[in-house]
N, C-alpha and C. Protein backbone atom coordinates (compact mmCIF):
# COMPACT_ATOMS: atom_id res chain seq x y z
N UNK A 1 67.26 -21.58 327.83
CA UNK A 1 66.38 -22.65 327.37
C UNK A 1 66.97 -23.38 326.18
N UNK A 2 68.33 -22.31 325.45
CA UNK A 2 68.42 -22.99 323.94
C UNK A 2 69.48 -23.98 324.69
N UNK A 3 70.47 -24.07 325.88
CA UNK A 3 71.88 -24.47 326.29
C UNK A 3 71.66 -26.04 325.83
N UNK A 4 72.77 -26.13 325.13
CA UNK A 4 72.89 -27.42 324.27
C UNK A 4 72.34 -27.57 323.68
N UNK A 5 70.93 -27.36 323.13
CA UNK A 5 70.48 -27.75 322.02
C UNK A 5 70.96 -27.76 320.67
N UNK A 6 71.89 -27.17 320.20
CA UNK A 6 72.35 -27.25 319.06
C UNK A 6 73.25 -28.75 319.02
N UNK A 7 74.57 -28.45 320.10
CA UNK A 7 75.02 -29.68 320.12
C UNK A 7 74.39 -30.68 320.52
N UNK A 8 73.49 -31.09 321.16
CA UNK A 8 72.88 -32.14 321.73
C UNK A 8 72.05 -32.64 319.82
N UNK A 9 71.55 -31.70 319.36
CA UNK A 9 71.29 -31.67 317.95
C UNK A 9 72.12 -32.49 316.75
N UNK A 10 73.23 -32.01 316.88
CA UNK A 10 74.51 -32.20 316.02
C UNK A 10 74.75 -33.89 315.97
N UNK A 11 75.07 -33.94 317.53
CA UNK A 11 75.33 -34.99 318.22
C UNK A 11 74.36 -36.14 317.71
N UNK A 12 73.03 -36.18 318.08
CA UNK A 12 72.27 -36.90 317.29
C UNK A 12 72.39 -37.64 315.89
N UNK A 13 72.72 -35.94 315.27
CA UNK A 13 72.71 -36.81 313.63
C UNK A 13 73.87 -37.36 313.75
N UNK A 14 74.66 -37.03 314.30
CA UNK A 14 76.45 -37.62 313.88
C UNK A 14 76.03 -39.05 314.22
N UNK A 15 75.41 -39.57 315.50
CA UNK A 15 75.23 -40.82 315.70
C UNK A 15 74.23 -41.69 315.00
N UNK A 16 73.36 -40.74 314.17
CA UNK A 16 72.07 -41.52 313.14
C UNK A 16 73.16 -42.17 312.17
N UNK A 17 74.08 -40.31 311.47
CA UNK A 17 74.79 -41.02 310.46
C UNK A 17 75.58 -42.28 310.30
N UNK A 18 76.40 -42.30 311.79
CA UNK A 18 77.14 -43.27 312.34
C UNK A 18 76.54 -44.62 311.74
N UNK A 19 75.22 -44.59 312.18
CA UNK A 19 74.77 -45.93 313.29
C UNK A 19 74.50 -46.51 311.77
N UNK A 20 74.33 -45.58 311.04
CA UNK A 20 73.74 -46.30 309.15
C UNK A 20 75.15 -46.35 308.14
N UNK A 21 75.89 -45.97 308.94
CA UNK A 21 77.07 -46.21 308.67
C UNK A 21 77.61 -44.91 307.02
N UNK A 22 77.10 -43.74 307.56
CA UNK A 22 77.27 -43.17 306.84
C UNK A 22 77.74 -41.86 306.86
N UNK A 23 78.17 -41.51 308.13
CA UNK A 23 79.13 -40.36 308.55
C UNK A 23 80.38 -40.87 309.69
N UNK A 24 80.55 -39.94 310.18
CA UNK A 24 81.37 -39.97 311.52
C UNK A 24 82.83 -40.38 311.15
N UNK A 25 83.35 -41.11 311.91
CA UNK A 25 84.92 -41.50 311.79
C UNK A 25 85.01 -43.21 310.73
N UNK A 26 84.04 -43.69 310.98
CA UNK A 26 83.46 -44.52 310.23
C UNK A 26 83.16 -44.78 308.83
N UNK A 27 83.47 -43.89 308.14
CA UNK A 27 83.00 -43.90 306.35
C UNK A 27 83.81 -44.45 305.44
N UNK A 28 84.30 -45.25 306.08
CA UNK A 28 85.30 -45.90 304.87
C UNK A 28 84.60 -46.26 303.79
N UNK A 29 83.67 -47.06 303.90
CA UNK A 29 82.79 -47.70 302.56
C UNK A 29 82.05 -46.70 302.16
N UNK A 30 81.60 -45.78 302.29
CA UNK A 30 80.88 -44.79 301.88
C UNK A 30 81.11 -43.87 301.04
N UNK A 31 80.45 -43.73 300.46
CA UNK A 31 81.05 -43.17 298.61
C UNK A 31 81.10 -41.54 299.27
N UNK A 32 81.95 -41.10 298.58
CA UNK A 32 82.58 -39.46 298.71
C UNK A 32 81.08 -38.91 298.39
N UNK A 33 80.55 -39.11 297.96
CA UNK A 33 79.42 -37.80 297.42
C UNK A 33 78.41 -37.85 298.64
N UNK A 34 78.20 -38.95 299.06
CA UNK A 34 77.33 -39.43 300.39
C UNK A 34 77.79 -39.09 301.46
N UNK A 35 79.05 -38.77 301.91
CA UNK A 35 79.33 -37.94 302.72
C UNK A 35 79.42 -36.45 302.60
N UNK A 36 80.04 -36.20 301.68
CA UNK A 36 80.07 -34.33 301.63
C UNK A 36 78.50 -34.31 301.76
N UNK A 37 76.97 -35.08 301.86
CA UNK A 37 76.13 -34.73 301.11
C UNK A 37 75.88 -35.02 303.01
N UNK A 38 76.21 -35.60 303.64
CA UNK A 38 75.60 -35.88 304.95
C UNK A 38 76.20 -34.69 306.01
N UNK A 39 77.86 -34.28 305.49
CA UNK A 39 78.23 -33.04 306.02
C UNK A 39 77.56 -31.58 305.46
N UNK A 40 76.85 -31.75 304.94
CA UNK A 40 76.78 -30.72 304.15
C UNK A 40 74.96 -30.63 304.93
N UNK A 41 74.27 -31.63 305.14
CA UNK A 41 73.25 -31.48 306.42
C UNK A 41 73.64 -31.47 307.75
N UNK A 42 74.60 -31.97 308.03
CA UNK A 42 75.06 -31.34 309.42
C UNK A 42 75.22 -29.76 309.60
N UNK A 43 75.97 -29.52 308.46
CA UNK A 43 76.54 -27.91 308.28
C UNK A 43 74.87 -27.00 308.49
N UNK A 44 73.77 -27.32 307.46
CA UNK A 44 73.27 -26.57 307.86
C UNK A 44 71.89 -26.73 308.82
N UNK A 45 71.98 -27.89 309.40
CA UNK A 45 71.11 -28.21 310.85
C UNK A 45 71.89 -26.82 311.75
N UNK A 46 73.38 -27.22 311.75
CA UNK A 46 73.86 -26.10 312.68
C UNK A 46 73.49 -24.29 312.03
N UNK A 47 73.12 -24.18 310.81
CA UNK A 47 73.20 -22.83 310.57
C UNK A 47 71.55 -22.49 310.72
N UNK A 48 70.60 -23.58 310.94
CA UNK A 48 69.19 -23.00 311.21
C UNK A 48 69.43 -23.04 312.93
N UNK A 49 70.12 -23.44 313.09
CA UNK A 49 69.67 -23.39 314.38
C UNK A 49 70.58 -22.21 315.38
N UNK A 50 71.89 -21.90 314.78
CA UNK A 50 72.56 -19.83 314.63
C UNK A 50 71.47 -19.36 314.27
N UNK A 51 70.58 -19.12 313.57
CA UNK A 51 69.85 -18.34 313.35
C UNK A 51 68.13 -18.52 313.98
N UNK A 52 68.05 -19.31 315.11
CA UNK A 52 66.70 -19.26 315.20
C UNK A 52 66.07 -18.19 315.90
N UNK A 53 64.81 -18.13 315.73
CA UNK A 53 64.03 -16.77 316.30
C UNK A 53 64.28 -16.49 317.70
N UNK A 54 64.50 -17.64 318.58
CA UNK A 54 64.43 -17.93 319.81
C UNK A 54 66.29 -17.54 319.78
N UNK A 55 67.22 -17.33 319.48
CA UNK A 55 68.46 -17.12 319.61
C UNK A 55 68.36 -15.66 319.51
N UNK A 56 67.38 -15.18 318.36
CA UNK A 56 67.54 -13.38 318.22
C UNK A 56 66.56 -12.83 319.35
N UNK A 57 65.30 -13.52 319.67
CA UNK A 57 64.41 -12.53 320.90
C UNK A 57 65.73 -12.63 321.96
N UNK A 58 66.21 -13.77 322.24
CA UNK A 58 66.81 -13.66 323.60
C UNK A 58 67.82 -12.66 323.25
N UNK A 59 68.05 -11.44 322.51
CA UNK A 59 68.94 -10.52 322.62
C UNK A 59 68.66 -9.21 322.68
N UNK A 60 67.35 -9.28 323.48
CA UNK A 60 66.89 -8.32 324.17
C UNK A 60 67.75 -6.74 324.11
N UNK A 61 68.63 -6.75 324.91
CA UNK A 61 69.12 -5.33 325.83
C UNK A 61 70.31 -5.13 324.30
N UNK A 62 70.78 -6.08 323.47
CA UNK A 62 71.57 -5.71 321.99
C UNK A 62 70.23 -4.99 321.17
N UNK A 63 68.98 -5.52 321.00
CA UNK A 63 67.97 -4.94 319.78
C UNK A 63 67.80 -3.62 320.33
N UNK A 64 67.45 -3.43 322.01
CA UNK A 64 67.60 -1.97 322.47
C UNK A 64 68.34 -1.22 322.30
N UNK A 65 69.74 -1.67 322.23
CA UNK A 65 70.87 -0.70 322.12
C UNK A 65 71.08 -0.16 320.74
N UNK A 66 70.49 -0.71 319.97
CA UNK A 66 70.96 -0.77 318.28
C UNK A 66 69.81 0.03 317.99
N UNK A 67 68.78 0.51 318.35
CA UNK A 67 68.20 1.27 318.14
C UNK A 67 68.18 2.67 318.26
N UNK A 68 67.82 3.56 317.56
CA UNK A 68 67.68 4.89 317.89
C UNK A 68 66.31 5.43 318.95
N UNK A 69 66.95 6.51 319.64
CA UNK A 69 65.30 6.96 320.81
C UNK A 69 64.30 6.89 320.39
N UNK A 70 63.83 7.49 318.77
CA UNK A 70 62.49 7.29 318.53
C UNK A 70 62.34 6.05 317.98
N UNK A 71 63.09 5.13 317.55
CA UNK A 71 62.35 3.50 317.57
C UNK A 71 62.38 3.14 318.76
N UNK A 72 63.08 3.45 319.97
CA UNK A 72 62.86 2.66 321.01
C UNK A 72 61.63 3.05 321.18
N UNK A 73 60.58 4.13 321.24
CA UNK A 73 59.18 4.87 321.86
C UNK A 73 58.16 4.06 320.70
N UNK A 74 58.79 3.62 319.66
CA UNK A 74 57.64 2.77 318.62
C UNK A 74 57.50 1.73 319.67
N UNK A 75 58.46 1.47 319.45
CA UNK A 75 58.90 -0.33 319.73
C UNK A 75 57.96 -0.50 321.19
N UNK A 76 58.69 0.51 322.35
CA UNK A 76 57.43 0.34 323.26
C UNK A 76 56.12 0.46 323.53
N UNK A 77 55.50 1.04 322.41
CA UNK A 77 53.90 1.21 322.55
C UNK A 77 53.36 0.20 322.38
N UNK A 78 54.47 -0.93 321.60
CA UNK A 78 53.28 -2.26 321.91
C UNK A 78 53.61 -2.94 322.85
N UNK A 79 54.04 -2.44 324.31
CA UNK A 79 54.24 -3.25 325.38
C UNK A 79 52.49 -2.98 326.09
N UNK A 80 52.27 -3.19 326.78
CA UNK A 80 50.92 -3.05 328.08
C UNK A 80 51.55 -1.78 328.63
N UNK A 81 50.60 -1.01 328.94
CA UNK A 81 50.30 0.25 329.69
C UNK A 81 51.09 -0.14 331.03
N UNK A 82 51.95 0.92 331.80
CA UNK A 82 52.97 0.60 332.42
C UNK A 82 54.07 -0.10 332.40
N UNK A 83 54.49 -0.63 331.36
CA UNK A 83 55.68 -1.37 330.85
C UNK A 83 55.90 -1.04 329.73
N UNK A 84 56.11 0.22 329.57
CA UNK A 84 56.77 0.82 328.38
C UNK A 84 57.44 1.55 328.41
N UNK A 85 59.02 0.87 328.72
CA UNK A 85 60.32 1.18 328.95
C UNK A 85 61.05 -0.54 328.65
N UNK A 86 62.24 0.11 328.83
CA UNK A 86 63.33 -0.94 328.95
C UNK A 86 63.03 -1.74 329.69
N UNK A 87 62.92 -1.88 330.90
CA UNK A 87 62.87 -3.06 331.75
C UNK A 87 61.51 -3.27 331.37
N UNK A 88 60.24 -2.71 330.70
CA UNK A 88 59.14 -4.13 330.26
C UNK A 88 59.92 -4.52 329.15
N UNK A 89 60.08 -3.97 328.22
CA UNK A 89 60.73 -4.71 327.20
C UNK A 89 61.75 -6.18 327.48
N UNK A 90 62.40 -5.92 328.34
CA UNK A 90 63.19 -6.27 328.80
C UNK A 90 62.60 -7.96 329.46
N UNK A 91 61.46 -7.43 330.15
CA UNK A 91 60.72 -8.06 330.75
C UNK A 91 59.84 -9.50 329.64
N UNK A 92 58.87 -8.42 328.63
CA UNK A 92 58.60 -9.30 327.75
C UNK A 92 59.36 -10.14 327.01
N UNK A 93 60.95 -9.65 326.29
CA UNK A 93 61.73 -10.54 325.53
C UNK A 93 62.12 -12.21 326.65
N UNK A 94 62.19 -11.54 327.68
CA UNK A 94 62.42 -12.94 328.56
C UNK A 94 61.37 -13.88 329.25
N UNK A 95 60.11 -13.46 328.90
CA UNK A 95 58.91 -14.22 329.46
C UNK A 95 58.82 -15.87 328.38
N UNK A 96 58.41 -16.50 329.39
CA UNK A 96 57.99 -17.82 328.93
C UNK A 96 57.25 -18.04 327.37
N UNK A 97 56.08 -16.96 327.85
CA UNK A 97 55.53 -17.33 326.53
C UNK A 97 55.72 -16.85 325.21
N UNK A 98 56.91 -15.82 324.81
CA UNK A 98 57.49 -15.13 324.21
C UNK A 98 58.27 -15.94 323.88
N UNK A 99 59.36 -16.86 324.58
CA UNK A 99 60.32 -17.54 324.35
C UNK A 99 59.97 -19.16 323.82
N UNK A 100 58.35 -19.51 324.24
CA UNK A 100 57.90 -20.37 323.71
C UNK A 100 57.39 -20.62 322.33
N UNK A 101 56.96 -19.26 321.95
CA UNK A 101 56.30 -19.26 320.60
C UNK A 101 57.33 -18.87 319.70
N UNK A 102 58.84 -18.14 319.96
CA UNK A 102 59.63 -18.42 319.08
C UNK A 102 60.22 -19.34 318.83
N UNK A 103 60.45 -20.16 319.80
CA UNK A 103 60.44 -22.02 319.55
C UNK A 103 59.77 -22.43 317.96
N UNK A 104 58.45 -22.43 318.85
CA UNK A 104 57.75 -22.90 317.85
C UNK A 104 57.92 -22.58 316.26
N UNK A 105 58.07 -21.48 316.14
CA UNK A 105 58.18 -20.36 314.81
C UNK A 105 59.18 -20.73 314.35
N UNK A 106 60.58 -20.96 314.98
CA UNK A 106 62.08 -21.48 314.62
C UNK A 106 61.41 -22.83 314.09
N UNK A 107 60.82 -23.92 314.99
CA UNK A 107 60.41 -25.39 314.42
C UNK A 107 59.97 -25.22 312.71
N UNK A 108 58.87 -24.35 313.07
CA UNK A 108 58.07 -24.52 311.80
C UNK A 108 58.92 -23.50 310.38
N UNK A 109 59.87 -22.82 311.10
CA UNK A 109 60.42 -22.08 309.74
C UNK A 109 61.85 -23.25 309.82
N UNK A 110 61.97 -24.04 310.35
CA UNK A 110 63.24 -25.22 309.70
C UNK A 110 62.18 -26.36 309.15
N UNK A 111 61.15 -26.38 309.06
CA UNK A 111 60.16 -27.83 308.60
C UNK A 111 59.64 -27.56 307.29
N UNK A 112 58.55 -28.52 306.54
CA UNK A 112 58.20 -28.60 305.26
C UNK A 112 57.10 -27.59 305.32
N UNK A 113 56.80 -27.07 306.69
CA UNK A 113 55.95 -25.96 306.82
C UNK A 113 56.16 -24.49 306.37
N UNK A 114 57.23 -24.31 306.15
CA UNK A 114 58.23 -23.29 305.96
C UNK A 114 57.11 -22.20 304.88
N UNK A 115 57.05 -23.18 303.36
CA UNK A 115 56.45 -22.20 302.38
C UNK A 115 55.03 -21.82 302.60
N UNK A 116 54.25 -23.03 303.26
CA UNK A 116 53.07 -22.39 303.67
C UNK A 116 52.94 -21.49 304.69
N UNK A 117 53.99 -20.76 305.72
CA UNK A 117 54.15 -20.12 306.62
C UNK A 117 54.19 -19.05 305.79
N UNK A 118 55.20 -18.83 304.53
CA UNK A 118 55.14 -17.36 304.07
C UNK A 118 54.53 -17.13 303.52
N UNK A 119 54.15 -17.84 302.68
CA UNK A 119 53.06 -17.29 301.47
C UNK A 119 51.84 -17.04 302.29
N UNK A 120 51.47 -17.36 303.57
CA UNK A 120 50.20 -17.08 304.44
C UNK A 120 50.42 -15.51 305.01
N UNK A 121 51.92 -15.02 305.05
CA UNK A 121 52.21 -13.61 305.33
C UNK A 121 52.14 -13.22 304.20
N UNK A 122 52.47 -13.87 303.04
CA UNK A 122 52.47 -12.50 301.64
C UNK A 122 53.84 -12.49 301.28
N UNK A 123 54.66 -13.16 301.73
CA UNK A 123 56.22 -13.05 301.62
C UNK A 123 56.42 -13.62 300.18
N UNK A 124 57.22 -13.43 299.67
CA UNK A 124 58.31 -14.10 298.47
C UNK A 124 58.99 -15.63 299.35
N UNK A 125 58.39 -17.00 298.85
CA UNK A 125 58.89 -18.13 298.88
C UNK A 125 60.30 -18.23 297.55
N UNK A 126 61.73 -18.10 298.50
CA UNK A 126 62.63 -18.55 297.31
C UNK A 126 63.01 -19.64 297.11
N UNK A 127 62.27 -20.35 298.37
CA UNK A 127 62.69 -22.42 298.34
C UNK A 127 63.48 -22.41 299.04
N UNK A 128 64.19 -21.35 299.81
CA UNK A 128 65.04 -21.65 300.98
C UNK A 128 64.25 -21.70 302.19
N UNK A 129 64.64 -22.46 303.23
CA UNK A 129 63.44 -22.18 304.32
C UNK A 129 64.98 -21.86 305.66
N UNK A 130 64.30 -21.76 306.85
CA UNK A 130 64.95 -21.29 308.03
C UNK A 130 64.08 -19.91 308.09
N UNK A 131 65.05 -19.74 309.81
CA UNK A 131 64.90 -18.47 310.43
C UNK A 131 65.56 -16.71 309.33
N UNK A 132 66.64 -17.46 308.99
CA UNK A 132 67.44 -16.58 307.93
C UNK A 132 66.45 -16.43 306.80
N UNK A 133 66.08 -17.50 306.20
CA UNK A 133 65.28 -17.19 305.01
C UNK A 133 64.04 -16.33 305.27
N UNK A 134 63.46 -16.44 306.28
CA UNK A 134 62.21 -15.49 306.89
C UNK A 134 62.49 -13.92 307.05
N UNK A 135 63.62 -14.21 307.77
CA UNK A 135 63.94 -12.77 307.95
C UNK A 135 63.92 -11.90 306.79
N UNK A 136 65.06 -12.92 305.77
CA UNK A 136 65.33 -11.99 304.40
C UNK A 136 64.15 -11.57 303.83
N UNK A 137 63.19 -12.51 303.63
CA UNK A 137 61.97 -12.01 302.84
C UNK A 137 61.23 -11.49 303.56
N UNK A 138 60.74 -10.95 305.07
CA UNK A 138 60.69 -9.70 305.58
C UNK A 138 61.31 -8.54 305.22
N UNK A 139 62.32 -8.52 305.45
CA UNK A 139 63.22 -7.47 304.71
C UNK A 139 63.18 -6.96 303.29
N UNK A 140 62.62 -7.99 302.55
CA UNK A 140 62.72 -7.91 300.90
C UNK A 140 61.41 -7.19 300.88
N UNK A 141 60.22 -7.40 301.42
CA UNK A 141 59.41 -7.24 301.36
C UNK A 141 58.91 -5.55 301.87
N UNK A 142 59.20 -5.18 303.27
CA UNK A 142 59.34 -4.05 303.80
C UNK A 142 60.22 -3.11 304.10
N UNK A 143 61.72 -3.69 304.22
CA UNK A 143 62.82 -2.86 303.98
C UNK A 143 62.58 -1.70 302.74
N UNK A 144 62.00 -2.24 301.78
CA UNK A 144 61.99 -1.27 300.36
C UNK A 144 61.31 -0.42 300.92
N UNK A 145 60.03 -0.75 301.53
CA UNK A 145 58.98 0.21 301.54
C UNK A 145 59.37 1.67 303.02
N UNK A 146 60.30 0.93 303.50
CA UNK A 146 60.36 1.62 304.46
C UNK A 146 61.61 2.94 303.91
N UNK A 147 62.50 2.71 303.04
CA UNK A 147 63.38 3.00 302.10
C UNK A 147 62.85 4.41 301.77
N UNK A 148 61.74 3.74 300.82
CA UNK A 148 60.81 4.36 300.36
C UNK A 148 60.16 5.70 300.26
N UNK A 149 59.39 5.08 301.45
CA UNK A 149 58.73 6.03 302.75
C UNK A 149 60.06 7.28 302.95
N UNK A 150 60.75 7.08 303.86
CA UNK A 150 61.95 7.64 303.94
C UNK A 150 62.66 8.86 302.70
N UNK A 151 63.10 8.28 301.88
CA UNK A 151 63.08 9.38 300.17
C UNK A 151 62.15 9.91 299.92
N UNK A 152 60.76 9.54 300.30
CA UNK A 152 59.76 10.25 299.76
C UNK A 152 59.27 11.19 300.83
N UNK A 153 59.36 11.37 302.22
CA UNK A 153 59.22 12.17 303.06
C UNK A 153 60.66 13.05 303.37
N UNK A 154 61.60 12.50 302.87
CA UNK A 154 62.72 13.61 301.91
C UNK A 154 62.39 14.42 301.42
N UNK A 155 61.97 14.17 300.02
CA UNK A 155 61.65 15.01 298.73
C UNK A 155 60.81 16.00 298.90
N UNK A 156 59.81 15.56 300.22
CA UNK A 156 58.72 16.64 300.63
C UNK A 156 58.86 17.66 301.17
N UNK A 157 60.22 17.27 301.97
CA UNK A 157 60.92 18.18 302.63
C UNK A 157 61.79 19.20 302.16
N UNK A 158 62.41 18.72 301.33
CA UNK A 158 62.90 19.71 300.01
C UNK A 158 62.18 20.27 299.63
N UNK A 159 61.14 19.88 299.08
CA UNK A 159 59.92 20.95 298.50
C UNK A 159 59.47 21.89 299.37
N UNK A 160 59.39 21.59 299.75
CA UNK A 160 58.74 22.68 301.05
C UNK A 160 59.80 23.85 301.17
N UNK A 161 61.51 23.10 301.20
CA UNK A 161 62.13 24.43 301.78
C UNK A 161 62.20 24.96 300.23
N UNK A 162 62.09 24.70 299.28
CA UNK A 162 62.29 25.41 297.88
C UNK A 162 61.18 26.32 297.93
N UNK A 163 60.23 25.96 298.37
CA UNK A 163 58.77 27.06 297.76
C UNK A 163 58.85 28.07 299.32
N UNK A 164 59.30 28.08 299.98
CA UNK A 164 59.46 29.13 301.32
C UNK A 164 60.41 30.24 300.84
C-alpha cells in the first residue's frame, strides 16, 4: 500500500520547489541558505516517512522473530480467541484496517497534530514530531519502567535465595 509513496512524495516537493523556483537543478538565483533550507525539508519528508507506523506494522513475521517465546504468548493474547498464534498475528498485522489506521497515525504524527497527540497519551513533547519521535517518547516513558520492573523482580529474587 506504501509502493511509491515516498518517491511519488519527494517528487512532488522537488517539483513545488522547482516550479517557485527554489530547488531542483534550477537554483541559480536562489540564495545558498534557501536551498540547504529546502534540502534540508526534503531530507526529512523522506526520514518521516522511513519511519512511519505503517512501514513498522508491515514487518510483521521480523517483530515475531525478534521476540522471545514468552513475549510472543503476551503479544498473542490480544489477538481474538482462535487466532492466537503466528499466522493470526500474522493475519492481523496485514488486515486492512490495521494498515489503515497506521496511515492515519503516521499522518497525524508528521502534522501540527503531533503535540496534541502526545501529551493526550501522557508522553514527553520534545518539539520533535514524526513516527521516530513517538516511538522515542514511548520508550522514554516505559522502557524505564519496564527496566525497572525487571531489577526489582531481580533483587527479590536474590532475597529470597539469601534468606533460604
Amino acid at each position: 500500500a506504501t509502493g511509491g509513496g515516498a518517491g511519488g512524495m519527494e517528487q512532488a516537493i522537488q517539483q513545488f520547489l522547482m516550479s517557485s523556483g527554489m530547488g531542483g537543478s534550477g537554483t541559480a538565483g536562489v540564495p545558498t541558505q534557501q536551498r540547504a533550507a529546502n534540502e534540508m525539508a526534503v531530507e526529512q519528508m523522506r526520514q518521516m516517512q522511513a519511519t512511519s507506523i505503517t512501514n513498522i506494522v508491515s514487518q510483521g513475521q521480523l517483530i515475531l522473530d525478534s521476540l522471545e517465546e514468552e513475549d510472543r504468548k503476551k503479544l498473542f493474547e490480544f489477538l481474538p480467541k482462535g487466532q492466537q498464534d503466528a499466522k493470526g498475528f500474522e493475519a492481523a498485522i496485514n488486515s486492512p484496517q490495521l494498515q489503515q489506521g497506521a496511515s492515519r497515525l503516521t499522518r497525524v504524527l508528521n502534522s501540527a497534530q503531533y503535540g496534541n497527540l502526545v501529551t493526550s497519551f501522557g508522553l514527553r513533547n520534545t518539539g520533535e514530531m514524526g513516527s521516530k519521535a513517538f516511538i522515542d517518547a514511548i520508550k522514554a516513558k516505559f522502557g524505564k519502567k519496564a527496566e525497572e520492573k525487571s531489577s526489582d523482580s531481580k533483587k527479590d529474587e536474590e532475597s529470597k535465595m539469601e534468606t533460604e
